[in-house]
N, C-alpha and C. Protein backbone atom coordinates (compact mmCIF):
# COMPACT_ATOMS: atom_id res chain seq x y z
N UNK A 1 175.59 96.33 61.95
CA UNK A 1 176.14 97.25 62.92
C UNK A 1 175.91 96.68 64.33
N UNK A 2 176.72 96.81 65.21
CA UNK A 2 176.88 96.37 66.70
C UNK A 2 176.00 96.90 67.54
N UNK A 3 175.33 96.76 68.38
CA UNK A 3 174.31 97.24 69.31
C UNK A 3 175.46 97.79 69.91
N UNK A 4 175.15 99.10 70.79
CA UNK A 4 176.02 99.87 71.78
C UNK A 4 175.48 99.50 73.45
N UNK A 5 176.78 99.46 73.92
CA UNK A 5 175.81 98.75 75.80
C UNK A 5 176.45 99.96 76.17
N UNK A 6 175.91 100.41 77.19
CA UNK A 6 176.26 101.70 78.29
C UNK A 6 176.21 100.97 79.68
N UNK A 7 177.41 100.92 79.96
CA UNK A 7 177.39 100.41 82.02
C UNK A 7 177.92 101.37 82.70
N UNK A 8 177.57 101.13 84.23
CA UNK A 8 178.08 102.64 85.07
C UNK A 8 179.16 101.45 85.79
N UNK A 9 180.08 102.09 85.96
CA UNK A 9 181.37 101.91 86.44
C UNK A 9 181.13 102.24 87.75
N UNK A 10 182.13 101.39 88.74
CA UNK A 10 181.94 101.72 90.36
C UNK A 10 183.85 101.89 90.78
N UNK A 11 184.36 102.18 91.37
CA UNK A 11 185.73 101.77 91.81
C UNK A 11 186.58 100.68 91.40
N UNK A 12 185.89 99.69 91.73
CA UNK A 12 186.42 98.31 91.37
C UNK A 12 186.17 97.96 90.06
N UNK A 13 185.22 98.48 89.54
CA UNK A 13 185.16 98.24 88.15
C UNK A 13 185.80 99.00 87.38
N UNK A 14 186.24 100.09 87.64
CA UNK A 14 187.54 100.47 86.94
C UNK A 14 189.01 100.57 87.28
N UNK A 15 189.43 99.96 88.52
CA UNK A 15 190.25 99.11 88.80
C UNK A 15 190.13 97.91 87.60
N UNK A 16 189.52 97.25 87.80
CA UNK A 16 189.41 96.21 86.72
C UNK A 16 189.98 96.62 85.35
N UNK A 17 188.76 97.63 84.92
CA UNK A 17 189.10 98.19 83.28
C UNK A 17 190.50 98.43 83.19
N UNK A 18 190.98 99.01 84.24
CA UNK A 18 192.41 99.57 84.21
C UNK A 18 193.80 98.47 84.03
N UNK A 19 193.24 97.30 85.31
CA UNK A 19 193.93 95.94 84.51
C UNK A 19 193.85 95.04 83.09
N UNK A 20 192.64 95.44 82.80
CA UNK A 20 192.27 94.94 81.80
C UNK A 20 192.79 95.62 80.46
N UNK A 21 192.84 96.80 80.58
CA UNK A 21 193.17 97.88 79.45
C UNK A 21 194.93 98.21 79.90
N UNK A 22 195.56 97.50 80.95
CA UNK A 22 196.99 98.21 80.65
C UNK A 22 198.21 97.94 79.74
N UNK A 23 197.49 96.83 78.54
CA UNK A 23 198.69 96.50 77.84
C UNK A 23 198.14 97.07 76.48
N UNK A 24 197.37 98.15 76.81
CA UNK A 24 196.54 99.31 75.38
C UNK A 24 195.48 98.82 74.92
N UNK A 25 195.01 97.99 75.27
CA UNK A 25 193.62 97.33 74.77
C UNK A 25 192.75 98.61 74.95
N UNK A 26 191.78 98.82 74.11
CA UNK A 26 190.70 99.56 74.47
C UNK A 26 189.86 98.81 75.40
N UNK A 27 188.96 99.72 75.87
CA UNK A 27 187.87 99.71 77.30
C UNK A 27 186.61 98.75 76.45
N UNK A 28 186.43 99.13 75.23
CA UNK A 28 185.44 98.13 74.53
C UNK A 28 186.09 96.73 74.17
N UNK A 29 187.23 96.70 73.64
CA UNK A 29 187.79 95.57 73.65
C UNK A 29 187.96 94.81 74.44
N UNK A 30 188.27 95.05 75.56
CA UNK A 30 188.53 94.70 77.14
C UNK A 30 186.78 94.01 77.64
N UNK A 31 186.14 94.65 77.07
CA UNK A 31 184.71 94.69 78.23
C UNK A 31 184.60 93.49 77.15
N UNK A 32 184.00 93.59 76.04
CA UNK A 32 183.94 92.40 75.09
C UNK A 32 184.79 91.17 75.00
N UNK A 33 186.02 91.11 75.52
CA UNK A 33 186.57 89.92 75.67
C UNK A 33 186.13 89.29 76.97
N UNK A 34 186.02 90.26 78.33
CA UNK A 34 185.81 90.04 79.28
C UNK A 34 184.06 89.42 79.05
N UNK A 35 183.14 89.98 78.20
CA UNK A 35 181.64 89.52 78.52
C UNK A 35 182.06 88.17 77.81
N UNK A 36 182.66 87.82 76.66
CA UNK A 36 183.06 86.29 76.24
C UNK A 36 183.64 85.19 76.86
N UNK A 37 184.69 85.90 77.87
CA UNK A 37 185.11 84.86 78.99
C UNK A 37 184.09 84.60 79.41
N UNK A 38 183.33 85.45 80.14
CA UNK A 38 182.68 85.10 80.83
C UNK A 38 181.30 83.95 80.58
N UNK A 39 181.35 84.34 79.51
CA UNK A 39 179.78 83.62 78.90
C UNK A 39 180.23 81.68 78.52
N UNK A 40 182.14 82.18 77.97
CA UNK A 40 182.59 80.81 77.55
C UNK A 40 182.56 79.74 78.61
N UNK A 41 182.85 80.44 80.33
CA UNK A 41 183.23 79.87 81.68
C UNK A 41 181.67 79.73 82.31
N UNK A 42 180.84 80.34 81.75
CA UNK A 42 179.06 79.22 82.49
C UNK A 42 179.00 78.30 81.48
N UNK A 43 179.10 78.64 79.78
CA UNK A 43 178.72 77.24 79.64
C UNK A 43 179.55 76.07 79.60
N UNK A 44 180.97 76.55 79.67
CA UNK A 44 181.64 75.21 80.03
C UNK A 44 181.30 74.48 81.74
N UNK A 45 181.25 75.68 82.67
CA UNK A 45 180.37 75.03 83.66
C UNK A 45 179.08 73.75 83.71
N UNK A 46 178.24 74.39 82.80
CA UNK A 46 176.67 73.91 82.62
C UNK A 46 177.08 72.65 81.68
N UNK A 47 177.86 72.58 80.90
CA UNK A 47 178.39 71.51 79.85
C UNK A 47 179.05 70.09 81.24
N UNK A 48 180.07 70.74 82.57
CA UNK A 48 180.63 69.81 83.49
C UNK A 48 179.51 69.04 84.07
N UNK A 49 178.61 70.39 84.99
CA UNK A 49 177.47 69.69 85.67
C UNK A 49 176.46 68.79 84.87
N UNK A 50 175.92 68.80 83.54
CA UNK A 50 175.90 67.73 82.61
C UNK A 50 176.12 66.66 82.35
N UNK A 51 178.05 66.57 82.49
CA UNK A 51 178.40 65.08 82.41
C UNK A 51 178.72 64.84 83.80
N UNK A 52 178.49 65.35 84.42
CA UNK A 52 178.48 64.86 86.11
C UNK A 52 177.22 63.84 85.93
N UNK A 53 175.96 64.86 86.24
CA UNK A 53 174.49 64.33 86.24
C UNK A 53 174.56 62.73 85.38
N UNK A 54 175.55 63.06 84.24
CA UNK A 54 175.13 61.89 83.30
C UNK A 54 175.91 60.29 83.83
N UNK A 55 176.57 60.60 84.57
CA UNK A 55 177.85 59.58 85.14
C UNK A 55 177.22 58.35 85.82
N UNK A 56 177.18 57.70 85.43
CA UNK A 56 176.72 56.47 86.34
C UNK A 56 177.07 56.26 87.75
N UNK A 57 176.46 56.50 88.38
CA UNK A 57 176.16 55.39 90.15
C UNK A 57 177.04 54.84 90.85
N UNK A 58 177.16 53.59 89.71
CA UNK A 58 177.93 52.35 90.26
C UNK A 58 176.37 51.70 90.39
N UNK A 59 176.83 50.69 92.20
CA UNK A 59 176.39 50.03 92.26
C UNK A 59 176.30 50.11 93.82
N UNK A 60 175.33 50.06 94.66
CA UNK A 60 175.44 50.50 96.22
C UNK A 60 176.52 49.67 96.94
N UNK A 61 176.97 49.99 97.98
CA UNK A 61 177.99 49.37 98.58
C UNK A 61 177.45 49.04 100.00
N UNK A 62 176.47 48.98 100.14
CA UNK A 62 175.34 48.42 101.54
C UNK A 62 175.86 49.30 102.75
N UNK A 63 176.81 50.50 102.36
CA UNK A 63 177.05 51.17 103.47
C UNK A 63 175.67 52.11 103.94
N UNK A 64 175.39 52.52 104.95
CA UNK A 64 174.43 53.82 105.01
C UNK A 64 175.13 54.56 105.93
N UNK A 65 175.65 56.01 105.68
CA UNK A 65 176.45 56.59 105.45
C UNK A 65 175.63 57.43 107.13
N UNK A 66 174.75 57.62 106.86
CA UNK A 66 173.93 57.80 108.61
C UNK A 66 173.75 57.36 109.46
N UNK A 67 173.57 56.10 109.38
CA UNK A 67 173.91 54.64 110.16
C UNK A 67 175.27 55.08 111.25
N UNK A 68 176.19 55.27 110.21
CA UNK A 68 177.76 55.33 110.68
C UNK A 68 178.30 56.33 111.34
N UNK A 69 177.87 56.98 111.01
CA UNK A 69 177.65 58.80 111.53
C UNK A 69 177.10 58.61 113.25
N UNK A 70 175.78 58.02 113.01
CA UNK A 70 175.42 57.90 114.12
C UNK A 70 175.85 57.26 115.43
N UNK A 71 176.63 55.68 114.65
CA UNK A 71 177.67 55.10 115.63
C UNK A 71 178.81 56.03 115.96
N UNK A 72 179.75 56.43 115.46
CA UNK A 72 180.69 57.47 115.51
C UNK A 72 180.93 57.92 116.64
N UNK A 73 179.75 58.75 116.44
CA UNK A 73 179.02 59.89 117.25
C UNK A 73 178.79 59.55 118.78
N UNK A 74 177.75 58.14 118.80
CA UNK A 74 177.62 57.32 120.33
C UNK A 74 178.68 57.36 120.87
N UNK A 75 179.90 56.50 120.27
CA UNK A 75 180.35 55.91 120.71
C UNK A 75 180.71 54.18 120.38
N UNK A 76 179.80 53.81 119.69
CA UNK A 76 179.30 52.52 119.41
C UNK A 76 180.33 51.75 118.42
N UNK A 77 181.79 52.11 118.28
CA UNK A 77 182.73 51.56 117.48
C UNK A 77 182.84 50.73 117.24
């Protein structure tokens, strides 16, 4: 059997329900697809920042990126 959740609704959150529920979906159906999006869209997030972190470097390009900034800035072109 399903655990039961109880949430308090504000304006916008039933604005929402109301988009969410206008093609007859029930309000549980709706909230349950909506808590699955939601849960599917962090960990595909946490899965990106992952293979970001995992991405190789390269290899430095002897620029220093503050160095340049700082000429810029002088004047020192």
């Amino acid at each position: 059997m399903a655990d039961t959740i109880t949430i308090r609704t504000d304006a916008e959150t039933e604005h929402a329900l109301a988009v969410l529920t206008s093609d007859g979906v029930s309000r549980s159906a709706a909230i349950r697809a909506a808590v699955l999006a939601a849960a599917e869209r962090k960990e595909r997030l946490a899965d990106m920042q992952l293979a970001v972190l995992a991405m190789p470097l390269g290899e430095p390009d002897g620029v220093n990126l503050a160095d340049e900034i700082a000429r810029e800035r002088s004047g020192d072109l």
